[in-house]
N, C-alpha and C. Protein backbone atom coordinates (compact mmCIF):
# COMPACT_ATOMS: atom_id res chain seq x y z
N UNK A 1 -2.46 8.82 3.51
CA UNK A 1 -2.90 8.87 4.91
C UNK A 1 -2.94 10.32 5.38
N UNK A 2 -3.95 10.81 5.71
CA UNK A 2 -4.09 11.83 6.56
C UNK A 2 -3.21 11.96 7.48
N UNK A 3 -2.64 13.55 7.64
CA UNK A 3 -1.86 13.35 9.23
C UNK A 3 -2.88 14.26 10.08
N UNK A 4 -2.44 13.27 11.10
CA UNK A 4 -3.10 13.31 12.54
C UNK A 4 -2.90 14.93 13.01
N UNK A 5 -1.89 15.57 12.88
CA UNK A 5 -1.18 16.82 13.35
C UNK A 5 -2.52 18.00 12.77
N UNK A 6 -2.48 17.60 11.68
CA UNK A 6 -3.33 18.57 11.10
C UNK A 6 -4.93 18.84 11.16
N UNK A 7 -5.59 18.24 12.07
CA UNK A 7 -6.88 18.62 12.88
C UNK A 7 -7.23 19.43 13.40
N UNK A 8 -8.04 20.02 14.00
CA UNK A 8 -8.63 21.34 15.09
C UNK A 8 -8.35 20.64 16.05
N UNK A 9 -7.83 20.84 17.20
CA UNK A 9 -7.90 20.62 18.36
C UNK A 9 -8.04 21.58 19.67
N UNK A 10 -8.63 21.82 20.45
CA UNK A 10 -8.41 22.70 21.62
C UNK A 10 -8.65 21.76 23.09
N UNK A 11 -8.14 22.24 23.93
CA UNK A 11 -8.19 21.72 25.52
C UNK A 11 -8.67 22.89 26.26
N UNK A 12 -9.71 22.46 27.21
CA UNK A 12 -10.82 23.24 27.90
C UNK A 12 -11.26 22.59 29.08
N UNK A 13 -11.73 23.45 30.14
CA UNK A 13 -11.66 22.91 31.49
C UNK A 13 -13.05 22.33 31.49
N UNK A 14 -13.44 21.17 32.09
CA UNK A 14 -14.46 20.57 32.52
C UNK A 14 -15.15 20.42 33.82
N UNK A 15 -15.56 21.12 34.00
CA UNK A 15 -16.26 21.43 35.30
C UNK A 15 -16.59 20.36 36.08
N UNK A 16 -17.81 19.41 35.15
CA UNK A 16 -18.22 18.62 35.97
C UNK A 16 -17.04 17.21 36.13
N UNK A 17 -16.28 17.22 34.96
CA UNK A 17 -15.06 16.20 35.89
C UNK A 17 -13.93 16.75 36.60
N UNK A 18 -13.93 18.24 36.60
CA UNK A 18 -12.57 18.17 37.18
C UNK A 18 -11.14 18.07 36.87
N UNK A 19 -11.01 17.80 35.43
CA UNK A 19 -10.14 17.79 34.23
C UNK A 19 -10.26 18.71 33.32
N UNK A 20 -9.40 18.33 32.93
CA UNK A 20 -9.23 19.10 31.28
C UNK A 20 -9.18 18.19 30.61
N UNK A 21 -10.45 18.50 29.04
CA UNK A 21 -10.77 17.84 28.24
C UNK A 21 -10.13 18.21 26.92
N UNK A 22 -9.29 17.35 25.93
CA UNK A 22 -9.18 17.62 24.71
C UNK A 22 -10.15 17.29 23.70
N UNK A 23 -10.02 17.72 22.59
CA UNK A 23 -11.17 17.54 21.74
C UNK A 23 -10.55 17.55 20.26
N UNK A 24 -11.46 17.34 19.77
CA UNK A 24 -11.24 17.45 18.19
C UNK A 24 -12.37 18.00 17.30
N UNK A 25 -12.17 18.92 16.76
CA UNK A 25 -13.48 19.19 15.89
C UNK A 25 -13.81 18.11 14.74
N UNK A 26 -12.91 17.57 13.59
CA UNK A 26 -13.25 17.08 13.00
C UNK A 26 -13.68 15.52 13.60
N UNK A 27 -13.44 15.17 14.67
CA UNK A 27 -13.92 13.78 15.53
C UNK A 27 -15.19 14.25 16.92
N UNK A 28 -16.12 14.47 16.34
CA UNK A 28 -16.37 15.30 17.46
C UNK A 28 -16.88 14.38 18.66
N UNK A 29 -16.87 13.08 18.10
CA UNK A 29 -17.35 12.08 19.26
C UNK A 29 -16.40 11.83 20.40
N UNK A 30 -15.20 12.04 19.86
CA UNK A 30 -13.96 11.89 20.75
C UNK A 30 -13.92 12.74 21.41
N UNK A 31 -13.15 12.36 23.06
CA UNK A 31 -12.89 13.40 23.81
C UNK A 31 -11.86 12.39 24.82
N UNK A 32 -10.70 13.29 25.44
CA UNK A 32 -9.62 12.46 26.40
C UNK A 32 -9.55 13.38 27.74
N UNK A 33 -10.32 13.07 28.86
CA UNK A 33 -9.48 13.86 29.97
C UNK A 33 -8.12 13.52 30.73
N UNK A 34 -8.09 14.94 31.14
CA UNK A 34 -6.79 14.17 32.12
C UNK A 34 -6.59 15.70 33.35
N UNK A 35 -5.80 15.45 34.49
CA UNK A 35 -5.60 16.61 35.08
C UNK A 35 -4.81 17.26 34.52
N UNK A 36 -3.73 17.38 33.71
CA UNK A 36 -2.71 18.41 32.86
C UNK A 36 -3.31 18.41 31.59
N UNK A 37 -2.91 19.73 31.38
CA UNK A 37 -3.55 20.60 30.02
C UNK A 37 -2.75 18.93 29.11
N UNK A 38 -1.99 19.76 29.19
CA UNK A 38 -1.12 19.16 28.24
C UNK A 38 -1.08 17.79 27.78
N UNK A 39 -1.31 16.66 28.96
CA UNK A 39 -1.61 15.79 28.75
C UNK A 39 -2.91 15.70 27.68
N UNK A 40 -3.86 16.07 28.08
CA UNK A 40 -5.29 16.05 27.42
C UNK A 40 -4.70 16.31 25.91
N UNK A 41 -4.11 17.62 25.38
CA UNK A 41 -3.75 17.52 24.54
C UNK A 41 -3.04 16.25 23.74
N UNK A 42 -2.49 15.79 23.81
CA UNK A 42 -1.81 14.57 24.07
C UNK A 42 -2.45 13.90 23.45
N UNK A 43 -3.18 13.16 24.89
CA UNK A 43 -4.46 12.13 24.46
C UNK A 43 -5.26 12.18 23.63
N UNK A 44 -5.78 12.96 23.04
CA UNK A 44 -6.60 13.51 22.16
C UNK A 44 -5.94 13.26 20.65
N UNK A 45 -4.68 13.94 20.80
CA UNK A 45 -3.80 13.40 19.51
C UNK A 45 -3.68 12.21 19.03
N UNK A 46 -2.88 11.43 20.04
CA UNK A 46 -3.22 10.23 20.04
C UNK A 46 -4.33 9.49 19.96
N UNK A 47 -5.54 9.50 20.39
CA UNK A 47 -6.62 8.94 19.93
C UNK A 47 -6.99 9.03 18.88
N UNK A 48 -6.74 10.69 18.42
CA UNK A 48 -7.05 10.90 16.89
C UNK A 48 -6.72 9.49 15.79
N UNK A 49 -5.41 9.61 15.90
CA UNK A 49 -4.42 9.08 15.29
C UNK A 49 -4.39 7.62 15.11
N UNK A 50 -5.57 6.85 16.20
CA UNK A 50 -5.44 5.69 16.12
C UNK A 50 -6.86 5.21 15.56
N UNK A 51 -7.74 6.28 15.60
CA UNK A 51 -9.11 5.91 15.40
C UNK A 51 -8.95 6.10 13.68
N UNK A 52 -8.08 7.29 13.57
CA UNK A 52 -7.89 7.53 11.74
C UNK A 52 -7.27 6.20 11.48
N UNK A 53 -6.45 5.69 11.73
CA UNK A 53 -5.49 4.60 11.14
C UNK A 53 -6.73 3.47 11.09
N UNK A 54 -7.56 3.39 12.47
CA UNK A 54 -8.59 2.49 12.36
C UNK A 54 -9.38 2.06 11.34
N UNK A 55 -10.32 3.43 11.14
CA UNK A 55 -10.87 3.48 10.15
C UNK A 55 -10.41 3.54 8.29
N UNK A 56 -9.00 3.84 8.57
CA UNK A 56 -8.39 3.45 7.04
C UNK A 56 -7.87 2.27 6.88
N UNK A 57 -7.83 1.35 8.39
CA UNK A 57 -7.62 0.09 7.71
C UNK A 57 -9.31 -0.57 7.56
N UNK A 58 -10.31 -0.42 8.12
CA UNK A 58 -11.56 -0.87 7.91
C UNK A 58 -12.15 -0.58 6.73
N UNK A 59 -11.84 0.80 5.94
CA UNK A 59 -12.18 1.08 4.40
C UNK A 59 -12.80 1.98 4.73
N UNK A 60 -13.15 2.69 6.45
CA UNK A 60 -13.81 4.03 6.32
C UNK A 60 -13.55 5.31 5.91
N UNK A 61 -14.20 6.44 5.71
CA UNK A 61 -13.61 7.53 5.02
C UNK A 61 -13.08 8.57 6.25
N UNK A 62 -11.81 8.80 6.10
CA UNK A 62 -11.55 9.33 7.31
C UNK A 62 -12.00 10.86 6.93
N UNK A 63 -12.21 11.59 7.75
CA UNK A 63 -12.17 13.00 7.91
C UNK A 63 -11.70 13.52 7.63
N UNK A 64 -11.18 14.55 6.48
CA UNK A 64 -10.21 15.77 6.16
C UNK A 64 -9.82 16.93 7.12
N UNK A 65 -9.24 17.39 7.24
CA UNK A 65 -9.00 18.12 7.98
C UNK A 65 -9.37 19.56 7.58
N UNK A 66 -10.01 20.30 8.76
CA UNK A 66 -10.48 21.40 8.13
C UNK A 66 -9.24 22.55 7.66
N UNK A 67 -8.32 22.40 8.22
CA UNK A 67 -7.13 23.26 7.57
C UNK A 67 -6.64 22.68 6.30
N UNK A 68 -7.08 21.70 5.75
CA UNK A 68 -6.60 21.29 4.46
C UNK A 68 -7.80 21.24 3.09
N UNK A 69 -9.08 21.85 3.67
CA UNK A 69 -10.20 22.27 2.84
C UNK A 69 -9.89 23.27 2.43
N UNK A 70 -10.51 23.53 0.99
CA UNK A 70 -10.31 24.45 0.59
C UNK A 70 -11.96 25.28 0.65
N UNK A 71 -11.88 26.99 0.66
CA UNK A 71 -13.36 27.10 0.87
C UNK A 71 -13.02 28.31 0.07
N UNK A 72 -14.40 28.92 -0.32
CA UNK A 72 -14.87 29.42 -1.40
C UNK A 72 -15.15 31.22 -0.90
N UNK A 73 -15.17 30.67 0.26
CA UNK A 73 -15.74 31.88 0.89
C UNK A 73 -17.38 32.58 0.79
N UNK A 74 -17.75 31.66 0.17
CA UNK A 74 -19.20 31.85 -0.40
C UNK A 74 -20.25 31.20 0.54
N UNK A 75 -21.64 31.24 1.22
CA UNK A 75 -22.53 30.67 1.04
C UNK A 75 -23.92 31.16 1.70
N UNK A 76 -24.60 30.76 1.31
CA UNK A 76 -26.11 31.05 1.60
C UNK A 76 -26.49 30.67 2.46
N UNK A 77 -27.46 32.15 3.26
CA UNK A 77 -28.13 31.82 4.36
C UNK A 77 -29.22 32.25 4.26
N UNK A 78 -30.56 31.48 4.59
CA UNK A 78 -32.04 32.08 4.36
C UNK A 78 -32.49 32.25 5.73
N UNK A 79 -32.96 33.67 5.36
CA UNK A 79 -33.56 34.61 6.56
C UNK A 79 -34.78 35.04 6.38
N UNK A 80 -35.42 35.51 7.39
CA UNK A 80 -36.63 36.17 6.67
C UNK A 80 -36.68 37.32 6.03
N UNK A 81 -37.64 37.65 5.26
CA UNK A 81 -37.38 38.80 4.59
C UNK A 81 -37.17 39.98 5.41
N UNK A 82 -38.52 40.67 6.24
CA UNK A 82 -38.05 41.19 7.42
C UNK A 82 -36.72 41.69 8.31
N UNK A 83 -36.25 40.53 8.52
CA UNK A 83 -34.92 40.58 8.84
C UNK A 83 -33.75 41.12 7.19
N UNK A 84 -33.73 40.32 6.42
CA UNK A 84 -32.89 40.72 5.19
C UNK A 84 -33.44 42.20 5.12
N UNK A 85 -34.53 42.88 4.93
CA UNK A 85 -34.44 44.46 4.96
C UNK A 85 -34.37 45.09 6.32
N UNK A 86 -33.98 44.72 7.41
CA UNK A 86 -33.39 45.30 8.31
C UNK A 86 -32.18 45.27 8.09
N UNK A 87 -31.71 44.40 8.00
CA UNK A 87 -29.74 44.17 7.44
C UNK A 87 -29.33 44.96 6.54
N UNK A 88 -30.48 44.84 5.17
CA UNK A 88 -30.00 46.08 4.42
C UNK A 88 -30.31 47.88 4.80
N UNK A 89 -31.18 47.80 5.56
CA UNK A 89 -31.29 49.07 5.96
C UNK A 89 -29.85 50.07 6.75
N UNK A 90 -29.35 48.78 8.00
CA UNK A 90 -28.12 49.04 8.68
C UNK A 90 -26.82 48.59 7.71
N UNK A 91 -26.80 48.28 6.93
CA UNK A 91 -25.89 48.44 5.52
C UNK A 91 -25.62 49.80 5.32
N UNK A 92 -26.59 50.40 4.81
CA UNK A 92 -26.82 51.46 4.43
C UNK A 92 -26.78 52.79 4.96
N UNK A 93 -26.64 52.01 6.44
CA UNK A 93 -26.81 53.45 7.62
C UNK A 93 -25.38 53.52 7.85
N UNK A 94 -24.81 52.25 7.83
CA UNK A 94 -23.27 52.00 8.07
C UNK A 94 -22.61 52.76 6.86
N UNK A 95 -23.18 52.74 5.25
CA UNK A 95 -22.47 53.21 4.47
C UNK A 95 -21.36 51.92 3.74
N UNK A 96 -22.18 50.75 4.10
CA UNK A 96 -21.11 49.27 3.34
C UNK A 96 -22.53 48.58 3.22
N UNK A 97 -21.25 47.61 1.96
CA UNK A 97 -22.55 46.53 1.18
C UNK A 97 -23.05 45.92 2.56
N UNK A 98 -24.14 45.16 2.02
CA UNK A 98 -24.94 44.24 2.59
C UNK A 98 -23.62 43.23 3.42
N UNK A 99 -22.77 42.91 2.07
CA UNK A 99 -22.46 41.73 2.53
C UNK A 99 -21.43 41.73 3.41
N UNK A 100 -20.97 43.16 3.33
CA UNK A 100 -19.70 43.38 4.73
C UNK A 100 -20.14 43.38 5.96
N UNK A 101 -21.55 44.26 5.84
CA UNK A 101 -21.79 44.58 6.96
C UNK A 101 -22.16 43.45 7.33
N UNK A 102 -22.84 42.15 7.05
CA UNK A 102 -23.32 40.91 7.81
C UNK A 102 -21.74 40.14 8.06
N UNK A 103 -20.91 39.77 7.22
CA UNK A 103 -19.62 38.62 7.53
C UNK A 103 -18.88 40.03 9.12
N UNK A 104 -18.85 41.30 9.00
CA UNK A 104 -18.26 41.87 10.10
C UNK A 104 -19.05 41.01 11.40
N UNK A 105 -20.58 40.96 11.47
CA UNK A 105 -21.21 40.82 12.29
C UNK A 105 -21.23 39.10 12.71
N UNK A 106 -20.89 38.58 11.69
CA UNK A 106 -20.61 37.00 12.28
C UNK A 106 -19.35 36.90 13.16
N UNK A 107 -18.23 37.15 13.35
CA UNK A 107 -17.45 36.86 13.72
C UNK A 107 -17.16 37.63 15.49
């Protein structure tokens, strides 16, 4: 069984209700308001937790958790060419590979 603990979660203000909403990345359909942060947090956990148990007693595949993936650090993105020799140009002006200078610029 997956634990519930180990999900993305954040709580964020919602404008148009007036609450604070918790969330889950790996559930992204789910969402719990409430007026305390904290609560939301909460709720959210808990929902997690019951919709996973749900779906592992129904035979569905529950969600992994993204802190328990393992990643490679690797992957491909297609751009236009255009763009790919502008990137490498400011690589170059920077004085770093290609590939530093783009992962600096994602984040």
């Amino acid at each position: 069984m997956v634990n519930h603990e180990h999900y993305t979660y954040r709580v964020t203000w919602s404008e148009d209700d007036q609450e604070y909403v918790g969330l889950c990345t790996e559930f992204p359909s789910l969402s719990y308001l409430d007026e305390s942060r904290m609560n939301a947090l909460e709720g959210i956990c808990s929902l997690v937790k019951s919709v996973a148990a749900d779906m592992k007693e129904n035979g569905e595949t529950v969600p992994e958790p993204i802190s328990e993936k393992a990643y490679s650090g690797k992957f491909m993105v297609r751009i236009p060419p255009e763009q790919h020799r502008l990137l490498a140009m400011r690589a170059a002006e920077s004085g770093v590979s290609l590939n530093r200078y783009v992962s600096s610029k994602l984040v």
